[in-house]
C-alpha atoms as a PDB file:
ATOM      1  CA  UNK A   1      16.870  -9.662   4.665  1.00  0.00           C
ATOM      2  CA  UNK A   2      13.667  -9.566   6.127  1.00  0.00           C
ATOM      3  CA  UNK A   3      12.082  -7.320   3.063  1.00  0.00           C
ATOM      4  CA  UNK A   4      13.436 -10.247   0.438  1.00  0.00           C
ATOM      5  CA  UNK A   5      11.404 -12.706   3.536  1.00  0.00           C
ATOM      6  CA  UNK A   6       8.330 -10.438   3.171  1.00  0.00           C
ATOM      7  CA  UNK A   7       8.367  -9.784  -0.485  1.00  0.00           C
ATOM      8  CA  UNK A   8       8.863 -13.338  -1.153  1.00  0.00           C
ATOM      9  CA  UNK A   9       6.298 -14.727   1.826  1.00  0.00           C
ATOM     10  CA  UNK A  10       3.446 -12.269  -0.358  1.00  0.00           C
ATOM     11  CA  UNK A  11       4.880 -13.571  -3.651  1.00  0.00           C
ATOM     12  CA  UNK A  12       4.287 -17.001  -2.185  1.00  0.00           C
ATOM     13  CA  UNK A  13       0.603 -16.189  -0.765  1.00  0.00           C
ATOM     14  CA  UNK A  14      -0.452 -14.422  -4.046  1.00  0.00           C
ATOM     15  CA  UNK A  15       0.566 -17.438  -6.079  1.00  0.00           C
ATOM     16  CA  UNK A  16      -1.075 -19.422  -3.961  1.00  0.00           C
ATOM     17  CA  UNK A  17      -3.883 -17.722  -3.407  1.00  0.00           C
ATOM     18  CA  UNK A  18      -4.704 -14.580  -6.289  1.00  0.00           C
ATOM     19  CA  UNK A  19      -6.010 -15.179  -9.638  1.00  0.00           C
ATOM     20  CA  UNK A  20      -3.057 -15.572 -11.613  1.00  0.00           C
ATOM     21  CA  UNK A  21      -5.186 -16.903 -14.517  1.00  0.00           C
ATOM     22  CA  UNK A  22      -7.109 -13.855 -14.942  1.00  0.00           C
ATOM     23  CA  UNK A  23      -3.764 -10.928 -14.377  1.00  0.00           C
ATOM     24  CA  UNK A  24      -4.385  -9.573 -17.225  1.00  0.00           C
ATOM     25  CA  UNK A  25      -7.914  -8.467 -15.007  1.00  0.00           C
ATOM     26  CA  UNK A  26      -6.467  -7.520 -12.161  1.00  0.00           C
ATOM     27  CA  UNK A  27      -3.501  -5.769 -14.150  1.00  0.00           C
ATOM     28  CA  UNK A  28      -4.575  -2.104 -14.438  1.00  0.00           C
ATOM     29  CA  UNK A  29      -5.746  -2.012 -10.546  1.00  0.00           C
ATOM     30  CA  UNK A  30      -2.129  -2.997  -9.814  1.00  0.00           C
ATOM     31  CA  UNK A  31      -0.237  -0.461 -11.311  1.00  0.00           C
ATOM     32  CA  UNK A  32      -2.889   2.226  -9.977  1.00  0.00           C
ATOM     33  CA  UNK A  33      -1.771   0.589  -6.420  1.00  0.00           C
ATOM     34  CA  UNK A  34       1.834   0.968  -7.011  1.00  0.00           C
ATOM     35  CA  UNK A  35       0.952   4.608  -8.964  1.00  0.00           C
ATOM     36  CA  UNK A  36      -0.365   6.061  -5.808  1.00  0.00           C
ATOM     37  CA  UNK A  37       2.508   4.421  -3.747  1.00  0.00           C
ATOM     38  CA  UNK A  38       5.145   6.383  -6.093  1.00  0.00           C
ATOM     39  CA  UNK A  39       3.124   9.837  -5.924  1.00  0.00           C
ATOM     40  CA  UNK A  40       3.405   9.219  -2.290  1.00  0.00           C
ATOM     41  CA  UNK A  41       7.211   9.078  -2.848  1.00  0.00           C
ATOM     42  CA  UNK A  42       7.338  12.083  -4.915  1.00  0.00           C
ATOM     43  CA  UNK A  43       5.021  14.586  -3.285  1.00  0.00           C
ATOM     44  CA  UNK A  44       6.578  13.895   0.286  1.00  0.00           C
ATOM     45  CA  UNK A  45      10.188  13.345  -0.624  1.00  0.00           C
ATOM     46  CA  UNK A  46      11.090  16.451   1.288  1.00  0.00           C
ATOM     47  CA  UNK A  47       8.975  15.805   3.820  1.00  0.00           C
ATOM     48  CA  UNK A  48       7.497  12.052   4.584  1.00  0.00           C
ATOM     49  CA  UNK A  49       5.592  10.589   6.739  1.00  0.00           C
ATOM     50  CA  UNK A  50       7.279   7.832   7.088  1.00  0.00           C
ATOM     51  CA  UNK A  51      10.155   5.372   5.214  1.00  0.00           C
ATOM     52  CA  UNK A  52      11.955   2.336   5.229  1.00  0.00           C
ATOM     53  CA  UNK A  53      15.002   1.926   6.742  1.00  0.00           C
ATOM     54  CA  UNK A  54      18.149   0.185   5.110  1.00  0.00           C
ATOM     55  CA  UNK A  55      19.228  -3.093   5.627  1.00  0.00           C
ATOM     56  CA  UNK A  56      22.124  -5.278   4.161  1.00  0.00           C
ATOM     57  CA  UNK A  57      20.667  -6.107   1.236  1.00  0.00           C
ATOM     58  CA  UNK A  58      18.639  -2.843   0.435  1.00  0.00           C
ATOM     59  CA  UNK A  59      20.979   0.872   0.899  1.00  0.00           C
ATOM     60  CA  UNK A  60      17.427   3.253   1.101  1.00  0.00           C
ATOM     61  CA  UNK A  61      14.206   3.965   1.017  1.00  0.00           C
ATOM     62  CA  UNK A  62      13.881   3.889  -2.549  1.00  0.00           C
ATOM     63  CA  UNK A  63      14.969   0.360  -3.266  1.00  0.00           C
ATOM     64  CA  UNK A  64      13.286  -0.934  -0.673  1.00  0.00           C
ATOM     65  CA  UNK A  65       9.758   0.619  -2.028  1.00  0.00           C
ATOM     66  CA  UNK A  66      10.742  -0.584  -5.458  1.00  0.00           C
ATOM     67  CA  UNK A  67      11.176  -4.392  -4.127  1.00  0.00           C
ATOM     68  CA  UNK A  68       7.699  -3.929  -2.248  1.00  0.00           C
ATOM     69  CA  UNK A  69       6.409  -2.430  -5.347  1.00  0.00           C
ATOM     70  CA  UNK A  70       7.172  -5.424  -7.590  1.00  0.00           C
ATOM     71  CA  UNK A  71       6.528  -8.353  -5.377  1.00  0.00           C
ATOM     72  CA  UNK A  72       4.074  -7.626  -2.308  1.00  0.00           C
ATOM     73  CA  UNK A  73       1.404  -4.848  -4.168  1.00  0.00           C
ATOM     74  CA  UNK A  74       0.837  -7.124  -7.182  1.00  0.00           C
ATOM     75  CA  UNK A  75       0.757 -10.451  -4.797  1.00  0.00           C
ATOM     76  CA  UNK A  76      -1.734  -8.421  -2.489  1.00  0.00           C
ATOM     77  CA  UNK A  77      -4.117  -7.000  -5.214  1.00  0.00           C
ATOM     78  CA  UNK A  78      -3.969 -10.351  -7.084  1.00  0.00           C
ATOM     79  CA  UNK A  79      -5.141 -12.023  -3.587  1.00  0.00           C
ATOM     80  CA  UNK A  80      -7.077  -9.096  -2.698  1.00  0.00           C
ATOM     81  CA  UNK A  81      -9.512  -8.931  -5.446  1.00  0.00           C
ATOM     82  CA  UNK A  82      -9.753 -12.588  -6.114  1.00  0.00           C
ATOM     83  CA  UNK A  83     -11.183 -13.208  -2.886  1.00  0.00           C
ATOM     84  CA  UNK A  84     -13.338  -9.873  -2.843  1.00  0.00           C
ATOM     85  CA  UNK A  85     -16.700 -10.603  -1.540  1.00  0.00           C
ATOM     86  CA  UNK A  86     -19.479 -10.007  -3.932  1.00  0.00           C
ATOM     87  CA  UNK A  87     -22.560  -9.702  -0.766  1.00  0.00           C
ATOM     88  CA  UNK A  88     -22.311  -6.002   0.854  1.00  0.00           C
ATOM     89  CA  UNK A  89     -22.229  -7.272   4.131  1.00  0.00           C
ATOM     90  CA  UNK A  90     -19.369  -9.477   3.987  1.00  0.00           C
ATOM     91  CA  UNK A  91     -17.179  -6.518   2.590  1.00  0.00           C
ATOM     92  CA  UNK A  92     -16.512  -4.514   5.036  1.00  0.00           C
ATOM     93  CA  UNK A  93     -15.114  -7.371   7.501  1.00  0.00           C
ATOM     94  CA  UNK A  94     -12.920  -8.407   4.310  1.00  0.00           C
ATOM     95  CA  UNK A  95     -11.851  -5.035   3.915  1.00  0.00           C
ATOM     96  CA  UNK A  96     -10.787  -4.931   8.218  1.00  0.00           C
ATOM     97  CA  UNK A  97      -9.406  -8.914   7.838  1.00  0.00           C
ATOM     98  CA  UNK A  98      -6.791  -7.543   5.094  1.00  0.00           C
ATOM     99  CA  UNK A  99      -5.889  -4.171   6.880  1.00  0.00           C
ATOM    100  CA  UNK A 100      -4.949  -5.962  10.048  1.00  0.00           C
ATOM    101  CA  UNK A 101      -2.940  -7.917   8.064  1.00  0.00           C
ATOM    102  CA  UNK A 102      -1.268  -4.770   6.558  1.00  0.00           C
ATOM    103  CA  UNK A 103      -1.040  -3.081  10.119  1.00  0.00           C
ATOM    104  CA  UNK A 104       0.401  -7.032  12.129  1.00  0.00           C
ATOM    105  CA  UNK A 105       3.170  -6.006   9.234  1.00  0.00           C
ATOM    106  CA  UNK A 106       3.533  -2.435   9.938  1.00  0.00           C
ATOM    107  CA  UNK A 107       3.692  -2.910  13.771  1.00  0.00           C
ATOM    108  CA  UNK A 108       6.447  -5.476  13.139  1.00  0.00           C
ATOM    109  CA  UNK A 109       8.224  -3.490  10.662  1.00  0.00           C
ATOM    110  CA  UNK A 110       8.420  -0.733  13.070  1.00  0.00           C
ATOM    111  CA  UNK A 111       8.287  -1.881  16.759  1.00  0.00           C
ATOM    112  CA  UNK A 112      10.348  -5.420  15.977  1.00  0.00           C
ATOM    113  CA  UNK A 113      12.190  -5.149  13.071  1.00  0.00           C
ATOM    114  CA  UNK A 114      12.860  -1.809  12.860  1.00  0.00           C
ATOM    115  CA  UNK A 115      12.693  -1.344   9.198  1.00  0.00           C
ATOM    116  CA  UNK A 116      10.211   1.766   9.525  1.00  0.00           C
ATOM    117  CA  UNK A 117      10.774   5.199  10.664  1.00  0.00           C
ATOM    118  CA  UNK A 118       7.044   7.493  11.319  1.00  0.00           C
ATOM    119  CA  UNK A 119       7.630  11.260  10.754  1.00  0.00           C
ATOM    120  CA  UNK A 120       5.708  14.291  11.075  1.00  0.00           C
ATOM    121  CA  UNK A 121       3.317  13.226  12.699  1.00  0.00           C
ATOM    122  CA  UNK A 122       2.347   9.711  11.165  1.00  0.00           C
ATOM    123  CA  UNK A 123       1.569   7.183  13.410  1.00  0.00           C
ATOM    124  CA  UNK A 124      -0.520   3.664  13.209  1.00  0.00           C
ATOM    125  CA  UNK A 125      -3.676   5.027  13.460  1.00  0.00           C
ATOM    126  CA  UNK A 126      -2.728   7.141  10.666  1.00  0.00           C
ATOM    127  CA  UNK A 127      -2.115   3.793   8.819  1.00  0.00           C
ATOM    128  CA  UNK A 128      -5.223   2.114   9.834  1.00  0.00           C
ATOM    129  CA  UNK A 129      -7.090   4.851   8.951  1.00  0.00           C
ATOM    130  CA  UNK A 130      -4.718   4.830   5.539  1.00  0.00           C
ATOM    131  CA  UNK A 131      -5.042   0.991   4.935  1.00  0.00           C
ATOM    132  CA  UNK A 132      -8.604   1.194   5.072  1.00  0.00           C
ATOM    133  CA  UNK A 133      -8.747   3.919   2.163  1.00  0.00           C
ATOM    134  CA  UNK A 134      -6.584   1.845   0.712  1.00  0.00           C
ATOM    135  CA  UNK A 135      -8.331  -1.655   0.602  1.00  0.00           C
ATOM    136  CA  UNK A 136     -11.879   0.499  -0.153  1.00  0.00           C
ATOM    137  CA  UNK A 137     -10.002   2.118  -2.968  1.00  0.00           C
ATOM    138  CA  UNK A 138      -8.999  -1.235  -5.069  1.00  0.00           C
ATOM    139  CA  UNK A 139     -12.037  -2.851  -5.293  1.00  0.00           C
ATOM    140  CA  UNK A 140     -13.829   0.355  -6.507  1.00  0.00           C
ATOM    141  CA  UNK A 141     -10.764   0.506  -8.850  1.00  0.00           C
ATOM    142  CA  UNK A 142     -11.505  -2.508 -10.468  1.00  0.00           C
ATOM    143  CA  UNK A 143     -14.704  -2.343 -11.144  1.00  0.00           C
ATOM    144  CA  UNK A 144     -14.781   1.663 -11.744  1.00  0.00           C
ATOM    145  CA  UNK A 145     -11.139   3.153 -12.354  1.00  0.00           C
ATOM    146  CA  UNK A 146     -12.370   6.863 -13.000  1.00  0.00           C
ATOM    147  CA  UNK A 147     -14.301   6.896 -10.055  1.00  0.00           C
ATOM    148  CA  UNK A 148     -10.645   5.663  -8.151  1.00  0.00           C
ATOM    149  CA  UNK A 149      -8.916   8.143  -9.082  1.00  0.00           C
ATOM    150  CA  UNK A 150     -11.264  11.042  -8.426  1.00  0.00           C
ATOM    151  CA  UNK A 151     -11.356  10.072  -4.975  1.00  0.00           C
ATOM    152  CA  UNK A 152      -7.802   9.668  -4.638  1.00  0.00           C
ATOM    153  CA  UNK A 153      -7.202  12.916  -5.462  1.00  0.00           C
ATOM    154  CA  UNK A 154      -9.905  13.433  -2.885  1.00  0.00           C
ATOM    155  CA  UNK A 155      -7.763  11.534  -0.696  1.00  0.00           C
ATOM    156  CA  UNK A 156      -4.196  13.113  -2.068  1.00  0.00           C
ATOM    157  CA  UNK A 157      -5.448  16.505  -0.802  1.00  0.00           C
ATOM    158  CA  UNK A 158      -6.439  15.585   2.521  1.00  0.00           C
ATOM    159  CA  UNK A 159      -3.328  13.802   3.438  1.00  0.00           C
ATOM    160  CA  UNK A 160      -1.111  16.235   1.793  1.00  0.00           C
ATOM    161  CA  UNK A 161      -3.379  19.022   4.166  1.00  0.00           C
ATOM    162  CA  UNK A 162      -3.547  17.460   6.928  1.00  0.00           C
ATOM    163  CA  UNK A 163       0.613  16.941   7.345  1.00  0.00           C
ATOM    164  CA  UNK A 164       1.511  19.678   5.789  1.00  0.00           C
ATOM    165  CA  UNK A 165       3.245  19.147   2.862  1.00  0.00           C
ATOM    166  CA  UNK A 166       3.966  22.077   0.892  1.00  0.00           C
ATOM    167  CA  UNK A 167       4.084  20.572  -2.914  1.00  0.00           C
ATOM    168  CA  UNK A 168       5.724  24.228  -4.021  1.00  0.00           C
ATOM    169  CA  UNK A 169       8.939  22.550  -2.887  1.00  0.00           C
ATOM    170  CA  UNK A 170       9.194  19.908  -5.056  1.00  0.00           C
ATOM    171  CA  UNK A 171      12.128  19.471  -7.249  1.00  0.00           C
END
């Protein structure tokens, strides 16, 4: 219940809040957000970092990710990048504001909630350090996709590295 209480609190705040006049903007930044999310999924599905756990509503991981995929990634990057600060300086305190925001909901997720397991040796400063790659990465997306995506194959390759994932397991 509480992802349907998320999804639809984000749904809520991006309506509110994110350009919903100008989607068709914001549109391609989206789907690169919930892209990376589902290589995520794929590359570590033997071996992830972390994942959701089920609830009454939701039986896995996978529907879980796919309700968070449709409501609270579009609702963030709508908000996200309406609101992105033009002046250098104010940028990088936007870019902290929104991954405390993103870390208040993993703390509660995991520590009050329980609706998130860390493996392998994820933890939250794994996610900070994540969230802030992430909320760099959109912006740059947005206004320079190509440039995105070469770093997050940058990116990719370090986290895939650093835990050990060996991709010659995949399916």
């Amino acid at each position: 219940m509480i992802h349907i209480i998320a999804g639809a609190t984000f749904l809520f705040i991006g309506w509110r809040f994110g350009d919903w006049k100008n989607w068709k903007k914001h549109y391609p930044t989206i789907l690169f957000f919930i892209i990376g999310d589902l290589l995520y999924n794929v590359l570590t599905y033997n071996n992830p970092t972390w994942s959701y756990n089920k609830d009454r509503l939701f039986p896995n991981h996978t529907l879980i990710n796919i309700w968070i995929m449709i409501t609270i990634y579009p609702a963030t990057a709508l908000t996200y990048l309406s609101h992105f600060p033009k002046e250098k300086v104010k940028q990088l305190p936007y870019i902290l504001l929104w991954t405390i925001i993103y870390i208040f909901g993993e703390l509660l997720g995991l520590h009050v909630f329980g609706l998130i397991n860390h493996f392998n040796g994820w933890n939250m400063w794994w996610s900070a350090l994540f969230d802030i790659i992430l909320f760099t990465m959109l912006p740059i997306h947005h206004k320079r996709p190509l440039v995105a995506w070469g770093l997050s194959i940058i990116v990719i390759i370090f986290f895939l590295t650093v835990f050990n994932v060996n991709i010659s397991e995949l399916k």
